[in-house]
Structures are given as C-alpha cells and as structure tokens.
C-alpha atoms as a PDB file:
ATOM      1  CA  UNK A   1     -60.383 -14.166  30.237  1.00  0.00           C
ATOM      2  CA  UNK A   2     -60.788 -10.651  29.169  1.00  0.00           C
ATOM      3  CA  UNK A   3     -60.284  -9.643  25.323  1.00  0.00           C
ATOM      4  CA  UNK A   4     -57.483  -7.710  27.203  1.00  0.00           C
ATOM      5  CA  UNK A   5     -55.298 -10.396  27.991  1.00  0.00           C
ATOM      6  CA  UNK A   6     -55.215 -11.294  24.167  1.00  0.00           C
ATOM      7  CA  UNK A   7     -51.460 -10.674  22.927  1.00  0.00           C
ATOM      8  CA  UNK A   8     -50.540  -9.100  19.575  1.00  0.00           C
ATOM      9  CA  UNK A   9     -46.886  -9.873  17.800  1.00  0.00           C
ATOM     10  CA  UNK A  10     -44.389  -7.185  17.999  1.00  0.00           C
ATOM     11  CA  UNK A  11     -42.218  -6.321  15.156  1.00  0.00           C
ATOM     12  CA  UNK A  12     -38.890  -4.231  15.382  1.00  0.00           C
ATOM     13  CA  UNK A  13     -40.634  -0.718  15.068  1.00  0.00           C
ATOM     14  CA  UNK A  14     -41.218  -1.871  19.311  1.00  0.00           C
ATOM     15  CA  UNK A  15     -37.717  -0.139  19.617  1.00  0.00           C
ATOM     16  CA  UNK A  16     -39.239   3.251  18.693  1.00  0.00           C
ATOM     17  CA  UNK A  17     -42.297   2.976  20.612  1.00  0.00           C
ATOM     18  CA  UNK A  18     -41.589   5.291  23.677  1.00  0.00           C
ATOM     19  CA  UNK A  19     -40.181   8.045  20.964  1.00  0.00           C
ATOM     20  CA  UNK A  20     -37.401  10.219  22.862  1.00  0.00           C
ATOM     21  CA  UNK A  21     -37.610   8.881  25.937  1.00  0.00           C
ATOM     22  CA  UNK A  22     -34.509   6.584  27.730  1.00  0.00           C
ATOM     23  CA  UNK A  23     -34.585   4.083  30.051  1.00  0.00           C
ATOM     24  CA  UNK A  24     -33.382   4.935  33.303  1.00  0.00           C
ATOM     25  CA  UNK A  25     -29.771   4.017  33.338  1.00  0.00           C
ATOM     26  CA  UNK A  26     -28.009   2.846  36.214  1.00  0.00           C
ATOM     27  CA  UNK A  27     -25.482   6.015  36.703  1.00  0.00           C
ATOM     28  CA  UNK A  28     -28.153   7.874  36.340  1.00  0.00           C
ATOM     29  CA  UNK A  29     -29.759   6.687  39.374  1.00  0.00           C
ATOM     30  CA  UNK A  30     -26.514   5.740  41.452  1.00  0.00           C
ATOM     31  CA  UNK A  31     -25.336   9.511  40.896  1.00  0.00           C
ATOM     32  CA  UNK A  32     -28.684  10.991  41.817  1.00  0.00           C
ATOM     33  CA  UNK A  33     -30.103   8.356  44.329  1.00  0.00           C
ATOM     34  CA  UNK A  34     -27.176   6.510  45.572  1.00  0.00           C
ATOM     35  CA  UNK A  35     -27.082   2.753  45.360  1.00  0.00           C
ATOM     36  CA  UNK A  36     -30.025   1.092  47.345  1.00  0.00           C
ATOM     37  CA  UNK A  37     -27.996  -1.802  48.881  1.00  0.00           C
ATOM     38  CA  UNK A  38     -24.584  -3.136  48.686  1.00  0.00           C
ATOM     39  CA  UNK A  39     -25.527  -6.684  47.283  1.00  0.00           C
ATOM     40  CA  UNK A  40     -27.767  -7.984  44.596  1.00  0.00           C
ATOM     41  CA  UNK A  41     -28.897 -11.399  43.815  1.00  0.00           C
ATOM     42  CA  UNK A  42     -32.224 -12.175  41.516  1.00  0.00           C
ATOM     43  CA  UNK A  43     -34.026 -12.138  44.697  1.00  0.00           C
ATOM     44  CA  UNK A  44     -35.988  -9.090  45.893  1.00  0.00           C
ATOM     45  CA  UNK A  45     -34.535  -8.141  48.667  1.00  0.00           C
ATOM     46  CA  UNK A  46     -35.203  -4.724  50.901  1.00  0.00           C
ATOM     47  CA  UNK A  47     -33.289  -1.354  50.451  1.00  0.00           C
ATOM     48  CA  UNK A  48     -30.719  -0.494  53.254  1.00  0.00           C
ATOM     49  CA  UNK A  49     -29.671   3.149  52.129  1.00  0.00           C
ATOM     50  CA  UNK A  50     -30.990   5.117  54.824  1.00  0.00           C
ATOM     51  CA  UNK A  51     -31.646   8.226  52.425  1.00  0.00           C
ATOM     52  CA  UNK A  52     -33.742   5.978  49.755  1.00  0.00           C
ATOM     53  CA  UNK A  53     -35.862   4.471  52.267  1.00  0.00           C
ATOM     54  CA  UNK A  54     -36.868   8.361  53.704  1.00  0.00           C
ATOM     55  CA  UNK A  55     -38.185   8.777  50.023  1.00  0.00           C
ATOM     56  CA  UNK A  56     -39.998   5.620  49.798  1.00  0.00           C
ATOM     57  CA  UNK A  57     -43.777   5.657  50.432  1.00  0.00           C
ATOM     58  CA  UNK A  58     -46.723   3.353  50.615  1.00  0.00           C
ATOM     59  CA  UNK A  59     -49.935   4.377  49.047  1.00  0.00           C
ATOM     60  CA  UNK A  60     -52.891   4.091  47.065  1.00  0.00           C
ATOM     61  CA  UNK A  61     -53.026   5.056  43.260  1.00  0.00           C
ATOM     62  CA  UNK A  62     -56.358   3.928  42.221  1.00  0.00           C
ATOM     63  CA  UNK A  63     -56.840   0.012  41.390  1.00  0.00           C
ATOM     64  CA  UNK A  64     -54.242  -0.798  43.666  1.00  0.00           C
ATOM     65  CA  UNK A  65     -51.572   0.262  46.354  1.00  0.00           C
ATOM     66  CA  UNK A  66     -48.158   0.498  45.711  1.00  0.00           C
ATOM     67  CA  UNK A  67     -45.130   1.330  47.762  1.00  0.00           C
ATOM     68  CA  UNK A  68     -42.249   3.246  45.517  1.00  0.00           C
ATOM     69  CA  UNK A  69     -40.033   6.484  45.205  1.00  0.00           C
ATOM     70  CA  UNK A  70     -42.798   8.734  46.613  1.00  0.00           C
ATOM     71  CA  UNK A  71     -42.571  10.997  43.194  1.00  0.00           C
ATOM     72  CA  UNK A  72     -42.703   7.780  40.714  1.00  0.00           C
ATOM     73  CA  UNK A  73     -45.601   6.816  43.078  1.00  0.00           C
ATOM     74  CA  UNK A  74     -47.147  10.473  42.532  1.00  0.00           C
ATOM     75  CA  UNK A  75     -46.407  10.239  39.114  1.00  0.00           C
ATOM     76  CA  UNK A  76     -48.109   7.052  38.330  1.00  0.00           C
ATOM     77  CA  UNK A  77     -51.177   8.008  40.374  1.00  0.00           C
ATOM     78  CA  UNK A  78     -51.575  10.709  37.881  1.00  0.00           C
ATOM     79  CA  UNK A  79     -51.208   8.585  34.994  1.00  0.00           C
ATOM     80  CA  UNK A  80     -53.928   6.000  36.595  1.00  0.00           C
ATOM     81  CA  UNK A  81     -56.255   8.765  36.729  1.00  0.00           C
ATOM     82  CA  UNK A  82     -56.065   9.442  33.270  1.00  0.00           C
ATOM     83  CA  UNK A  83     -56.286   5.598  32.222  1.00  0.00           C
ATOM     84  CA  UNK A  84     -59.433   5.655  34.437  1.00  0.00           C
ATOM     85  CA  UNK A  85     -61.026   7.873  31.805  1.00  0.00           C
ATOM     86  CA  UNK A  86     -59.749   7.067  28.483  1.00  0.00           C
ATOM     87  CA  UNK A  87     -59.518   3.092  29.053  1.00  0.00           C
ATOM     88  CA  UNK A  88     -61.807   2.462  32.035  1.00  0.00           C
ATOM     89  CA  UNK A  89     -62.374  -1.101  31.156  1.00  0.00           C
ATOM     90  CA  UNK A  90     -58.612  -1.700  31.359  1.00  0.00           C
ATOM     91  CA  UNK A  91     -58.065   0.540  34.220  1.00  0.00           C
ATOM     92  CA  UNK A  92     -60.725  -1.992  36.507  1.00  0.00           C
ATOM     93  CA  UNK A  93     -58.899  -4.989  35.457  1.00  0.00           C
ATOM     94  CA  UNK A  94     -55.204  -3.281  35.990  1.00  0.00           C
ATOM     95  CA  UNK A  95     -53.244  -5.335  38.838  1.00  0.00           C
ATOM     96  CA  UNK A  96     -49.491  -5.471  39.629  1.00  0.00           C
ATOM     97  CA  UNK A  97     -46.805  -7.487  40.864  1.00  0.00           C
ATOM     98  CA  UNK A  98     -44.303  -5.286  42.320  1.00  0.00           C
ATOM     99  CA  UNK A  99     -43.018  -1.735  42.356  1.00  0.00           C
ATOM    100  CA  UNK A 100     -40.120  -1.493  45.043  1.00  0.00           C
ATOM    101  CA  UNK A 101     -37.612  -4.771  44.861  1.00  0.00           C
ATOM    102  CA  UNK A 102     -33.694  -5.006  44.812  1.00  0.00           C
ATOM    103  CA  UNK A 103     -32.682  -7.159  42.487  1.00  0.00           C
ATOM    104  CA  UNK A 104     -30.262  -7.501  39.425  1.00  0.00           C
ATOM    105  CA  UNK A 105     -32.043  -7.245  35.834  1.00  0.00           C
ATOM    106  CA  UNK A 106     -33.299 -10.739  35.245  1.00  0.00           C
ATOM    107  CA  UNK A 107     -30.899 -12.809  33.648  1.00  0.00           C
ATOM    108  CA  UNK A 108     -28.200  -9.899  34.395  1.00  0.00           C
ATOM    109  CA  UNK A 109     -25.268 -10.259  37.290  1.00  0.00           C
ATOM    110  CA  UNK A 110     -24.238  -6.617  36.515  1.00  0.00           C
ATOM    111  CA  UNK A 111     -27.491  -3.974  35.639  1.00  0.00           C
ATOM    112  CA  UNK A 112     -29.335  -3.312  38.829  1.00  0.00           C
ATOM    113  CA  UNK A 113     -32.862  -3.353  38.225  1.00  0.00           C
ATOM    114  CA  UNK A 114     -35.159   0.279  38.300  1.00  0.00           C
ATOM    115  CA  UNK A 115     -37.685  -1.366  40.498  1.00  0.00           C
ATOM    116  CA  UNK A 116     -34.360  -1.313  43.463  1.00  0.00           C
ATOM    117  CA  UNK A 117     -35.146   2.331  43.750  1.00  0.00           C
ATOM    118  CA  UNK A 118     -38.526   1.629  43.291  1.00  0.00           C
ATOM    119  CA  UNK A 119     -39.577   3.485  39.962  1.00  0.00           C
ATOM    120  CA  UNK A 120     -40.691   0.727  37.938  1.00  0.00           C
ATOM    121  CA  UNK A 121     -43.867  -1.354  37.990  1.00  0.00           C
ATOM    122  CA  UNK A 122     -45.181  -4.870  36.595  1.00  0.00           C
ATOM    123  CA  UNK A 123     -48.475  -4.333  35.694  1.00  0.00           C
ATOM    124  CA  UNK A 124     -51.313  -7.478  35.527  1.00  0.00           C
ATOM    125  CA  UNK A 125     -54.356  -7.034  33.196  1.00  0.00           C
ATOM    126  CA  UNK A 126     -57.066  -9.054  35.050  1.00  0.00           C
ATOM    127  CA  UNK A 127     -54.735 -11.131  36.972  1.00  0.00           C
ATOM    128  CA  UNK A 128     -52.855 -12.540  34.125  1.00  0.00           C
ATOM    129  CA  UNK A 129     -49.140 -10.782  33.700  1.00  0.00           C
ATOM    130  CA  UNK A 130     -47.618 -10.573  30.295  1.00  0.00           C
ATOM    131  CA  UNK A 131     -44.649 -13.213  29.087  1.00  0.00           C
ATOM    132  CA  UNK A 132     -41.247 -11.824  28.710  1.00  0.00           C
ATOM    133  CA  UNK A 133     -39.035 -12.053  25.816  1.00  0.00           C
ATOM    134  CA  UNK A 134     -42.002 -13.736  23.586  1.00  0.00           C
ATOM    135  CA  UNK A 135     -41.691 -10.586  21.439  1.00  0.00           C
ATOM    136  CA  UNK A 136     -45.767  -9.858  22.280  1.00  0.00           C
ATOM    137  CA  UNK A 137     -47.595  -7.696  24.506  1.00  0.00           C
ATOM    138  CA  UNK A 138     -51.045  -7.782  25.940  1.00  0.00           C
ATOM    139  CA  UNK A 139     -53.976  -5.821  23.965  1.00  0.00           C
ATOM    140  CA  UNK A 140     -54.196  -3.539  27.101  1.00  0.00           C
ATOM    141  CA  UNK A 141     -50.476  -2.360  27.447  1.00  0.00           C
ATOM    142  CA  UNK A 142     -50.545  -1.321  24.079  1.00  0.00           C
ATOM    143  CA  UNK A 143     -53.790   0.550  24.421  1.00  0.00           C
ATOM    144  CA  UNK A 144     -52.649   2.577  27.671  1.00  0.00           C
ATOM    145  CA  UNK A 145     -48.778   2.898  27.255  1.00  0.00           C
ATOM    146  CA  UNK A 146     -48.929   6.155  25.550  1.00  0.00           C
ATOM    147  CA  UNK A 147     -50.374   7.297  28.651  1.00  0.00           C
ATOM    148  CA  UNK A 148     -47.337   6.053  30.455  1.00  0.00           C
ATOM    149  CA  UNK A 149     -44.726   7.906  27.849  1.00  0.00           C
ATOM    150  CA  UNK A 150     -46.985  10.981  28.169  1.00  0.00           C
ATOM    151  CA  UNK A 151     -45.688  11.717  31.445  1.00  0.00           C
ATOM    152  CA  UNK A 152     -42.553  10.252  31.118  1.00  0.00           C
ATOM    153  CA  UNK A 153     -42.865   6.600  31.880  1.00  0.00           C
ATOM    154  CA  UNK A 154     -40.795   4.180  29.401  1.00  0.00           C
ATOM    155  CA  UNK A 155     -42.334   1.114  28.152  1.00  0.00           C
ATOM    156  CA  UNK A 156     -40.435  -2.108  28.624  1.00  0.00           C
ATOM    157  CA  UNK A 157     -41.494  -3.274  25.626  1.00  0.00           C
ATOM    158  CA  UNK A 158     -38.639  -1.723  23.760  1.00  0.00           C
ATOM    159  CA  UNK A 159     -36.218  -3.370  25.680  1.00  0.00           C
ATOM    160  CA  UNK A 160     -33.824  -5.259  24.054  1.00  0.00           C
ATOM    161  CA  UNK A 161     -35.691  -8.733  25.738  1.00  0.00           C
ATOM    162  CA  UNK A 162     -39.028  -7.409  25.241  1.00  0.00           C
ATOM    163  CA  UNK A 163     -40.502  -6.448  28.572  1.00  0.00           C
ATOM    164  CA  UNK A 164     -44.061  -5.420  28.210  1.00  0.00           C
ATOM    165  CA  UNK A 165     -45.480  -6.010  31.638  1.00  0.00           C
ATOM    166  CA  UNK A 166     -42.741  -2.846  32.824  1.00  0.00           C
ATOM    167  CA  UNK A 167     -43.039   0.442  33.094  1.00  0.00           C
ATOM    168  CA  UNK A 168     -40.674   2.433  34.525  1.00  0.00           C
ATOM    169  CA  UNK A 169     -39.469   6.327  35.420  1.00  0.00           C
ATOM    170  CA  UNK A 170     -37.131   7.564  32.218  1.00  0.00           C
ATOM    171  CA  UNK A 171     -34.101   9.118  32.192  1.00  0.00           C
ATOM    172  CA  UNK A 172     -35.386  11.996  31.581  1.00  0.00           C
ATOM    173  CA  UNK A 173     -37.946  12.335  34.020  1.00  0.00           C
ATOM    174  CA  UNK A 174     -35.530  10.968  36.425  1.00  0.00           C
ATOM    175  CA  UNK A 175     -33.330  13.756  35.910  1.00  0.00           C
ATOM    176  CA  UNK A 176     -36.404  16.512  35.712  1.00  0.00           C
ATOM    177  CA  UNK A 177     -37.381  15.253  38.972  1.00  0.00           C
ATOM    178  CA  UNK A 178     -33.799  15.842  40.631  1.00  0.00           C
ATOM    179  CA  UNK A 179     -33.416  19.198  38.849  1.00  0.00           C
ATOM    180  CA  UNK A 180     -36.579  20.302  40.235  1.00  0.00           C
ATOM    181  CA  UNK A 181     -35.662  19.009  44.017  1.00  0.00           C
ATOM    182  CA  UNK A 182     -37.858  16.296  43.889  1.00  0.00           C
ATOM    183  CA  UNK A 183     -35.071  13.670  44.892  1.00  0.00           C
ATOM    184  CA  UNK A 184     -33.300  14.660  47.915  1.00  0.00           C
ATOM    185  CA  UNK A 185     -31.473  11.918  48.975  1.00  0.00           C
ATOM    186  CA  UNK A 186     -29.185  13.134  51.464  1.00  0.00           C
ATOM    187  CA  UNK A 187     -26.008  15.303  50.846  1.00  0.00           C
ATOM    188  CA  UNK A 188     -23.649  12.860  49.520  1.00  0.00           C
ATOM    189  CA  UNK A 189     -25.977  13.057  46.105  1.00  0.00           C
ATOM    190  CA  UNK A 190     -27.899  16.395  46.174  1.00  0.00           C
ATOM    191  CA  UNK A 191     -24.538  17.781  44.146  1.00  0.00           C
ATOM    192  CA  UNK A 192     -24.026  14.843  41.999  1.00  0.00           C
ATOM    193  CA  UNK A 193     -22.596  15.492  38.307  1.00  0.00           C
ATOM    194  CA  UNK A 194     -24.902  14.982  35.766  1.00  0.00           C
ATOM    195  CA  UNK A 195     -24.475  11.393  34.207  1.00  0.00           C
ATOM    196  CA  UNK A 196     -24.362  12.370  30.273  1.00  0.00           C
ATOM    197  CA  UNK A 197     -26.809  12.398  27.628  1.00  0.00           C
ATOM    198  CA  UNK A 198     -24.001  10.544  25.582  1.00  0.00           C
ATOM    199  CA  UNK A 199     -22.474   8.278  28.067  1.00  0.00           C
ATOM    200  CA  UNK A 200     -23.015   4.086  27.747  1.00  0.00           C
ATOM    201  CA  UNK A 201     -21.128   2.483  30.559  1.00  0.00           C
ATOM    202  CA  UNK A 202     -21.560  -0.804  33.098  1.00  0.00           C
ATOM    203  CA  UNK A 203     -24.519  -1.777  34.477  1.00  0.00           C
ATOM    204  CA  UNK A 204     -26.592   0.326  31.225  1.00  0.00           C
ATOM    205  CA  UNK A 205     -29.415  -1.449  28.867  1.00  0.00           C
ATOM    206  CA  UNK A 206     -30.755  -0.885  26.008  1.00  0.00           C
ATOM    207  CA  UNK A 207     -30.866  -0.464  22.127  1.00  0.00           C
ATOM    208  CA  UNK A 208     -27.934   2.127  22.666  1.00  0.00           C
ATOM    209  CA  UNK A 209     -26.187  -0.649  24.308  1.00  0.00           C
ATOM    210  CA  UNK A 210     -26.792  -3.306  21.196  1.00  0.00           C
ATOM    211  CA  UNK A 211     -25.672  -1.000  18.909  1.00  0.00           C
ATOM    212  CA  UNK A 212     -22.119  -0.345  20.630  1.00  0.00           C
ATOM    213  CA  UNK A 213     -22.436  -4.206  21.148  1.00  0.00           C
ATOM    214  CA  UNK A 214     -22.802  -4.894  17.385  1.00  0.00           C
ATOM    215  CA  UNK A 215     -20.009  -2.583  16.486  1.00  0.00           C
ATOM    216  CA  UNK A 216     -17.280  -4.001  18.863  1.00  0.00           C
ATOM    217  CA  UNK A 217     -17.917  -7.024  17.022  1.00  0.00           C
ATOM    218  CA  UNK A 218     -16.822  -5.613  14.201  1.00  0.00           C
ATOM    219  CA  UNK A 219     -13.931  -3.667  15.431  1.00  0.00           C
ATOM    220  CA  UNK A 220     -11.939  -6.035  17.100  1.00  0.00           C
ATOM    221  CA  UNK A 221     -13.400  -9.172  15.687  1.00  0.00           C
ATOM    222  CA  UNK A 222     -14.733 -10.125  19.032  1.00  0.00           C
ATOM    223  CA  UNK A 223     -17.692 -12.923  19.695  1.00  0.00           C
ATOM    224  CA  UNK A 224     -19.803 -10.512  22.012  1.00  0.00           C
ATOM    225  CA  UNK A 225     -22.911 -10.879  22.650  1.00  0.00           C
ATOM    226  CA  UNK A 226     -25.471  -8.264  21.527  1.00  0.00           C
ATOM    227  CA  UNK A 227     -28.273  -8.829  24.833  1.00  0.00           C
ATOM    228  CA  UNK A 228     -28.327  -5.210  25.234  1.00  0.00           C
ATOM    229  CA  UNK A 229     -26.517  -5.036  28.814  1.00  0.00           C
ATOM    230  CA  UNK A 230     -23.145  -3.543  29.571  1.00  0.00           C
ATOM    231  CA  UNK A 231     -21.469  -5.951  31.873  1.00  0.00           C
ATOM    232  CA  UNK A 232     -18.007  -7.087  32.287  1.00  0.00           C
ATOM    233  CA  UNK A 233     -17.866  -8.734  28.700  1.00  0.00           C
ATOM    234  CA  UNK A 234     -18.928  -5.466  27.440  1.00  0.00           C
ATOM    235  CA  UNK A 235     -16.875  -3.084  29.154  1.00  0.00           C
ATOM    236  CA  UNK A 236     -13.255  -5.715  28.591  1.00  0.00           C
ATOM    237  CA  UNK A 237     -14.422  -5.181  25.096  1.00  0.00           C
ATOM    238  CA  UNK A 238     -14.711  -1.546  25.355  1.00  0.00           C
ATOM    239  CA  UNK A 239     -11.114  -1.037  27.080  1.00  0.00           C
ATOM    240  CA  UNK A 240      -9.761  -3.748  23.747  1.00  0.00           C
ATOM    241  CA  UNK A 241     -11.283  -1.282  21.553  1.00  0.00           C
ATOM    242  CA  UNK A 242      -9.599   2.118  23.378  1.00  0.00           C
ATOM    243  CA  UNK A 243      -6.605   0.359  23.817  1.00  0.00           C
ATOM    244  CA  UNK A 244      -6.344  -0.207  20.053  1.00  0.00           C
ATOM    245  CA  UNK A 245      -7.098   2.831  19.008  1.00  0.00           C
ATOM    246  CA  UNK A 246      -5.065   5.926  21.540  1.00  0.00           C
ATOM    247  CA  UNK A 247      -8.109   6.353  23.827  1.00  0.00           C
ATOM    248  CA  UNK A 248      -8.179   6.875  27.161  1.00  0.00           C
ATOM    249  CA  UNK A 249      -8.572   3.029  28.679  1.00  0.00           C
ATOM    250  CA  UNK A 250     -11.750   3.625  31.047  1.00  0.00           C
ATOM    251  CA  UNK A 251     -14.251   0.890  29.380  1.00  0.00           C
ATOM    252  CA  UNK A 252     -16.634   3.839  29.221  1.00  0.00           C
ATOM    253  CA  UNK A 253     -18.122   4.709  25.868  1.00  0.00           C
ATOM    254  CA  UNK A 254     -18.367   8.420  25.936  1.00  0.00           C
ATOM    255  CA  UNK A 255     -18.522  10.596  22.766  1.00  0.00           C
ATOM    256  CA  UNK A 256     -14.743  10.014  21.710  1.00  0.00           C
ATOM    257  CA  UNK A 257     -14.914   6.459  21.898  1.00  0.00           C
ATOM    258  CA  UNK A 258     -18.593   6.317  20.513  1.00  0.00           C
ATOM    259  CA  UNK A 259     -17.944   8.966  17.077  1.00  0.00           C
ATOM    260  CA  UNK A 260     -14.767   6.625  16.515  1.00  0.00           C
ATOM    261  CA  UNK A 261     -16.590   3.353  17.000  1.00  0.00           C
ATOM    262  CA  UNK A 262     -19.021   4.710  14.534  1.00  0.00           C
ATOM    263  CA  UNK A 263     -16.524   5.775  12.027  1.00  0.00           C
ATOM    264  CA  UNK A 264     -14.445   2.476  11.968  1.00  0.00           C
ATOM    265  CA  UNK A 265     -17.843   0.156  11.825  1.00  0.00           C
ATOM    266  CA  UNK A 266     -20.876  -0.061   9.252  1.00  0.00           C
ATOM    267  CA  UNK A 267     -24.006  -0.078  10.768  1.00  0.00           C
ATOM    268  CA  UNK A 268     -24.695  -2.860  11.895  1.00  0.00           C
ATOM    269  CA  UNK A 269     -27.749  -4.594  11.026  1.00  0.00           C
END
C-alpha cells in the first residue's frame, strides 16, 4: 500500500482549511440548476431534469473518466493537470468512485447531495478510498487539496462529519460559473434570484449550520442536534425561535434572524 494511503489525525483547525470558500448549498443549486429529480433515497439514482442532463458530459480528465456538469468536469480537468506536475506520484495512483449520483447526503433525509448535479467527486488514492467521519484524511488529499481550493473546489474535509474523500464545486464558483453563462439550464432558471451570501435555510450543511444549531439550543432551550444539516428539526426550531421573538415565521435564517440569534446567545463552544 502506498505511503499515500497512510492517514494523519485532524484537529478542529480542518474547519478553516478551504479558507473563504462555501460549500455549495442546496438553494444555491436548486435556484441556478433546478432540482435534478423529484425523489431522493440514499441510492444513486439517474437525473430526470431534462435541462441538467443537456449539461452533463462524459469525459476524460487525466487518470480517469468522469461524467459531471460539463464545467465542474472542465474545471477538474484543469486541476488534474496541475496535480500531474506538482504531485505526480499521487496524481498516477488518483482513482474515483463517483462524480454524477442523486442521492440525499448520507445519513441526511433532507440535504440533497452536490454529486445529484454532478459537481462533486470521491476520489481513491491507489484504490483505497478514505473513511468518513474518522476525523482523518489520507496523506495524499492533504498534499493536493490546495490545488482543489485554488480553483475553487471545497474540501470535504471541513464538513461537519469529516468528508475527506469529497471534493466538490463551491458556492462561489458555482455562482461565478452562472454569472459568467456557464450554466444555462433552460429558462425557468437562467433569471433566478441570487440565493444570499447570508442566507442558512433547509436542505444547507455546514459549520454555518452548527453554529445556528448551537445557538437555538440556547435560545429556546431546545435538545437539537448540532450534525451540521438544516432539516425539519432545524427549521421547526428556527420558526420557535422567530415566533418568540416578532420575526417573520419563515424557518429561514436570514440576516434579521441570524444578528438577533447572535445577540441573545454566547458563542457557543
């Protein structure tokens, strides 16, 4: 087994390893891309919008062939290129288990995975894929995944369960690509609203999501979970907390909601 494979231990400065970037969130990529299916399970299952699948392409990237949103496919292609010549070890053991598949987040029934639209990846390092949620990540990923966040990809490993095998499109470069007409996904979404910088609603993940978690916890004395994913728990939580407190009742935490949350709450650890 490759000295690639080895894992190292993770501490909690993970959380700030992909810097500025965000994960993709889920209104993010229903607003821009439309939802890829009507139904999700924890099975990987084929798209059915008719306007995803016309931006969905199969092709080679270097190691391997992948079939994904054509621009996260170009994208990673370029990034492969460059781990070719800084890590070219790595890059001839590199594998992968899956780019386009819609499915819920594992262990989720609300946040629809980013590989459903196809802009995530698993990646293998000489056939052996990293374990999630054992807080560790293989001596490769760490060596190539500022590659990744150099053009825009966000490392999994940040994720709330630690996800190091995943790399996927960011918000950011999500929204770059639809500003620059990159997504074009049929006229129902080529005028979508932006989704807000600010904005943690239903289906999200993240550490934004564990902090608003934390803090409901404190504000109305609730038993919530803190897994980092905004499902129904979350958002009945959310609507308490408005309700409470004169808000408008839409279980979305937009700035109002958030600046007060943070005012009533210490930080939570």
């Amino acid at each position: 087994m490759s000295k690639w494979t080895e894992t190292i231990p993770l501490d909690a400065s993970r959380r700030d390893l992909n810097g500025p970037l965000r994960g993709a969130r889920n209104a993010t990529m229903l607003k821009v891309l439309g939802a890829p299916r009507a139904h999700y399970t924890q099975q990987c299952q084929d798209p059915t919008n008719p306007d995803l699948i016309e931006l969905v392409v199969r092709e080679d990237v270097g190691p391997f062939k992948v079939k994904g949103l054509r621009p996260a496919v170009e994208t990673l292609r370029t990034i492969l290129a460059e781990v070719k010549v800084d890590q070219p070890e790595i890059y001839g053991l590199l594998g992968h288990v899956g780019m386009l598949c819609c499915r819920y987040v594992r262990n989720s029934t609300s946040a629809i995975s980013n590989h459903s639209w196809g802009t995530a990846i698993d990646l293998t390092i000489d056939g052996v894929l990293d374990k999630r949620g054992d807080g560790r990540a293989q001596r490769g990923l760490l060596a190539i995944h500022p590659i990744f966040n150099k053009h825009g990809f966000y490392w999994g490993a940040a994720f709330p369960t630690e996800d190091a095998m995943h790399f996927e499109a960011s918000d950011q470069l999500i929204r770059d690509w639809h500003g620059t007409g990159r997504l074009i996904a049929g006229p129902a979404h080529a005028n979508s609203a932006d989704a807000g910088d600010g904005v943690v609603e239903f289906g999200d993940r993240g550490p934004e999501v564990v902090e608003v978690q934390r803090r409901l916890a404190q504000a109305i004395s609730g038993e919530i979970d803190a897994d980092g994913i905004f499902g129904a728990a979350t958002r009945a939580s959310v609507m308490e907390f408005q309700r409470r407190n004169g808000l408008t009742i839409d279980g979305i935490v937009g700035d109002a909601t958030l600046a007060l949350l943070r005012r009533s709450t210490p930080d939570p650890a």
